[in-house]
C-alpha atoms as a PDB file:
ATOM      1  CA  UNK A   1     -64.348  44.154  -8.170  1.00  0.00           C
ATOM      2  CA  UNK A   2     -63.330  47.456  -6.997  1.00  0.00           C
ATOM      3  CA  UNK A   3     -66.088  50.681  -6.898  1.00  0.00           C
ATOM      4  CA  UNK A   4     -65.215  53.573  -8.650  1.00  0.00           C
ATOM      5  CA  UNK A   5     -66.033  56.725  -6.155  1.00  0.00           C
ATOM      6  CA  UNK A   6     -69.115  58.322  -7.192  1.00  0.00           C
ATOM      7  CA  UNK A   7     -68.723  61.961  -8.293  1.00  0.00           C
ATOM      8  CA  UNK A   8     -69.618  64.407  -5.962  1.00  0.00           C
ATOM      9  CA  UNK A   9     -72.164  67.300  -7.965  1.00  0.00           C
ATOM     10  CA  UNK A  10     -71.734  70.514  -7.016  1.00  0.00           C
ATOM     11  CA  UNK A  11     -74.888  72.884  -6.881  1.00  0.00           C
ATOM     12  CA  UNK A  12     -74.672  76.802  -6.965  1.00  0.00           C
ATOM     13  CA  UNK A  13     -77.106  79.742  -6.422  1.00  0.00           C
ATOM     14  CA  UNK A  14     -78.816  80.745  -9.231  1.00  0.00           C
ATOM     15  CA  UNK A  15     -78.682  84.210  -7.696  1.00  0.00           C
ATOM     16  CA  UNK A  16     -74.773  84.574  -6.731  1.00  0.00           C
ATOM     17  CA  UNK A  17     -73.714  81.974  -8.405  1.00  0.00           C
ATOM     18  CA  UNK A  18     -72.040  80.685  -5.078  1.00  0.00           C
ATOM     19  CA  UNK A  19     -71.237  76.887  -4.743  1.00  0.00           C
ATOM     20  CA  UNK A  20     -72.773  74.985  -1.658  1.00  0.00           C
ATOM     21  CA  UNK A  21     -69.429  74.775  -0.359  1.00  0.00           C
ATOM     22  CA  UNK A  22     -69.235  78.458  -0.139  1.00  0.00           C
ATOM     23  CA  UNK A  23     -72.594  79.217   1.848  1.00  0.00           C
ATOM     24  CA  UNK A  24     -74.029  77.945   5.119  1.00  0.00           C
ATOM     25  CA  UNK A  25     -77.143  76.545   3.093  1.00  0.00           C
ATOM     26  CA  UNK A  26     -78.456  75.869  -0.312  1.00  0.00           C
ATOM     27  CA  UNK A  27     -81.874  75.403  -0.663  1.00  0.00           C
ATOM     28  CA  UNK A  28     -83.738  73.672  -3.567  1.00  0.00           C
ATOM     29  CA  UNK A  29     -86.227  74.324  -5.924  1.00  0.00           C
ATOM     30  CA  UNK A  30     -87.740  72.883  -8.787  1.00  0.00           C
ATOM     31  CA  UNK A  31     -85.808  72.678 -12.063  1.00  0.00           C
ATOM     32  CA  UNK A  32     -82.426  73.066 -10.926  1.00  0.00           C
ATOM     33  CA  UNK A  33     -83.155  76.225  -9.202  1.00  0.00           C
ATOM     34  CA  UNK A  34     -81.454  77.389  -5.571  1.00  0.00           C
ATOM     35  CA  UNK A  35     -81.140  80.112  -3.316  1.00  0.00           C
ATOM     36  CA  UNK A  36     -78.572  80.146  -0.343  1.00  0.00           C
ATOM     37  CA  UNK A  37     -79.028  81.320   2.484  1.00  0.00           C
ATOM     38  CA  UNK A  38     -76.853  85.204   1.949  1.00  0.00           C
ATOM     39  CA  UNK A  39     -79.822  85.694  -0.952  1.00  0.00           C
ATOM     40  CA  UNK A  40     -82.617  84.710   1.439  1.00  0.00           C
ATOM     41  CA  UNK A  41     -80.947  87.127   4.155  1.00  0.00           C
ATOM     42  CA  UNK A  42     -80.158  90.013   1.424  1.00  0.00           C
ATOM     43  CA  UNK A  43     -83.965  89.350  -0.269  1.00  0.00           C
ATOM     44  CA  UNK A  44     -85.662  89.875   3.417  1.00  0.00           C
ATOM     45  CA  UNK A  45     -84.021  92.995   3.594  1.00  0.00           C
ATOM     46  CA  UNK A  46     -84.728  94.747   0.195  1.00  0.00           C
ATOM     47  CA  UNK A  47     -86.664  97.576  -0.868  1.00  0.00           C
ATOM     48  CA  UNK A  48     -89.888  96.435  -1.639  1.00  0.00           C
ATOM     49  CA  UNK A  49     -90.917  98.396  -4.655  1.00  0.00           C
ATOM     50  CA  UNK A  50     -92.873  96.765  -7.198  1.00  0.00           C
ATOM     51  CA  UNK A  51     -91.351  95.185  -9.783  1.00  0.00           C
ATOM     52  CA  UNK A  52     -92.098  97.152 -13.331  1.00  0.00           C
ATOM     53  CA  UNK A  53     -91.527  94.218 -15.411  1.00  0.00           C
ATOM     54  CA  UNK A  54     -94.558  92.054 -16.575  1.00  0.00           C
ATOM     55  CA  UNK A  55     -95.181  88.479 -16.626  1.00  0.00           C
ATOM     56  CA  UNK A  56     -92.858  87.448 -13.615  1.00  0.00           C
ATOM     57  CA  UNK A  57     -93.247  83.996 -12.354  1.00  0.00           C
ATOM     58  CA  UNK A  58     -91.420  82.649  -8.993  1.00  0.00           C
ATOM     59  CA  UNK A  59     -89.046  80.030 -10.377  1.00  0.00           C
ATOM     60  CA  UNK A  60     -89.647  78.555  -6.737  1.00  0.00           C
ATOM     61  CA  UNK A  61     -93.645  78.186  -6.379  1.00  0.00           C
ATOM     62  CA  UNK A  62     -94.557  79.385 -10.231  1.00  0.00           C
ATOM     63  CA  UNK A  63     -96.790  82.332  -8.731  1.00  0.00           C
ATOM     64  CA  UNK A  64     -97.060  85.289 -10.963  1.00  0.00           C
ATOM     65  CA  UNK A  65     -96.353  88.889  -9.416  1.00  0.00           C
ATOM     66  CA  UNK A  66     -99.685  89.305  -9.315  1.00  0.00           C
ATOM     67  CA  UNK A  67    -100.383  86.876  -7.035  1.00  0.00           C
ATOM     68  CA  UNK A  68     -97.404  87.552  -4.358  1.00  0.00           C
ATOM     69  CA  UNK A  69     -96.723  90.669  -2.778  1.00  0.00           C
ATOM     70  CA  UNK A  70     -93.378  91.193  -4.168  1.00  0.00           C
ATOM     71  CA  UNK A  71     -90.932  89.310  -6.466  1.00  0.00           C
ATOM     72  CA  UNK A  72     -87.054  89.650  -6.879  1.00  0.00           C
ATOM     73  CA  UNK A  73     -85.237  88.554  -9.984  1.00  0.00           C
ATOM     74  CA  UNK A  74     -81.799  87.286 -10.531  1.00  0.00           C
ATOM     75  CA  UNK A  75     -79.415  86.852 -13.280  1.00  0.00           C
ATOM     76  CA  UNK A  76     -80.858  84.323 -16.525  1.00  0.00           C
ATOM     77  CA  UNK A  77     -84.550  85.126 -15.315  1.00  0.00           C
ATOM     78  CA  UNK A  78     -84.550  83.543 -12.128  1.00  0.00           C
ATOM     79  CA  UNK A  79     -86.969  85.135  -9.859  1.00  0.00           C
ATOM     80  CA  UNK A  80     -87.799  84.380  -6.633  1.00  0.00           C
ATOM     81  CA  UNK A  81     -91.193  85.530  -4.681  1.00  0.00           C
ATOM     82  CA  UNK A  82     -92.031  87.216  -1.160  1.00  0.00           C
ATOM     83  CA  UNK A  83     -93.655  83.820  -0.125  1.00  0.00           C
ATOM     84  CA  UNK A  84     -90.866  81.745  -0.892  1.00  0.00           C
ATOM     85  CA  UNK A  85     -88.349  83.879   0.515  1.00  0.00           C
ATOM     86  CA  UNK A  86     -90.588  83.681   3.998  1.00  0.00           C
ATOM     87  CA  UNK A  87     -89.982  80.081   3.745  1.00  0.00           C
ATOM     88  CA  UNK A  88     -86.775  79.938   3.167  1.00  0.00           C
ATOM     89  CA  UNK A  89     -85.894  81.759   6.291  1.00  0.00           C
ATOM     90  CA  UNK A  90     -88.002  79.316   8.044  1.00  0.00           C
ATOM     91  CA  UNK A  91     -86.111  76.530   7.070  1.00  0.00           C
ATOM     92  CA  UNK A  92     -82.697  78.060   7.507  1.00  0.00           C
ATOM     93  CA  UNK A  93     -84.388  79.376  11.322  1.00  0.00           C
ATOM     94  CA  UNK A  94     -85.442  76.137  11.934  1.00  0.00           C
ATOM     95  CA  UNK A  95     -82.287  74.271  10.953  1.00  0.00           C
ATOM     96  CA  UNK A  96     -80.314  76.921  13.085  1.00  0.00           C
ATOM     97  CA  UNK A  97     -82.857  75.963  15.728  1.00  0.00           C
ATOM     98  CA  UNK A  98     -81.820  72.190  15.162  1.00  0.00           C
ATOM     99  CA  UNK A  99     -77.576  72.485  15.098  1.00  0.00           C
ATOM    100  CA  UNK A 100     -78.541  74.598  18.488  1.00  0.00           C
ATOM    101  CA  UNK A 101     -80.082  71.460  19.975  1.00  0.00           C
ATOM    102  CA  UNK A 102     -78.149  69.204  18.876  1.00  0.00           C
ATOM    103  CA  UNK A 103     -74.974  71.206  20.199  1.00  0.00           C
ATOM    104  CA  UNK A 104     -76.731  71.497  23.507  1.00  0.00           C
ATOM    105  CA  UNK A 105     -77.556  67.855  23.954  1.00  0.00           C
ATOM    106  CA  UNK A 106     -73.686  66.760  22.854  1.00  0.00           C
ATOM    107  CA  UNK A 107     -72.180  69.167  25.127  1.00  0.00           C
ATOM    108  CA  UNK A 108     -74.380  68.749  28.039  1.00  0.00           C
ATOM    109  CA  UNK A 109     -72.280  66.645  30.887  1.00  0.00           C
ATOM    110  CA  UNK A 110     -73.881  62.940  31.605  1.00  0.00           C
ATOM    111  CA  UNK A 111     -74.873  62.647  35.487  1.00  0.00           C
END
């Protein structure tokens, strides 16, 4: 009996709507939710002016604004927190951190 290939799924930003095969990194949240990492780097780097609208809730970590010190929403209601996005860039650093390594140690000429 032969195997069929298993379909590959495809997962996109729920901010830019960007595939995985168009970013460096896609991370996961609950529900179906991600953020690559061009939001994370765009998100650090935003005015942080309080959002006006009420009963936000991180679709990442389910805090409400009131709780985080700032939360930024995307398109269908997706929001994403300050806390989460300071996680986020710790995972992408420490992945970065990782390839670096990992690069090092395969390039490094055996005595």
């Amino acid at each position: 009996m032969q195997r069929r290939p298993v379909p590959r799924t495809t997962y996109y930003c729920s901010f830019c709507g960007k595939s995985q095969d168009q970013v460096e990194r896609l991370i996961a949240g609950p529900n179906g939710v991600y953020v690559c990492n061009e939001c994370v780097a765009t998100f650090s780097k935003a005015d942080q002016t309080p959002q006006k609208e009420r009963g936000l809730r991180c679709s990442f970590c389910g805090k409400n604004q009131r709780q985080v010190e700032q939360m930024t929403g995307g398109p269908r209601g997706v929001t994403i927190c300050s806390e989460c996005i300071e996680l986020c860039e710790e995972i992408i650093a420490e992945e970065m951190q990782n390839r670096a390594q990992q690069r090092a140690t395969k390039e490094k000429p055996e005595e």
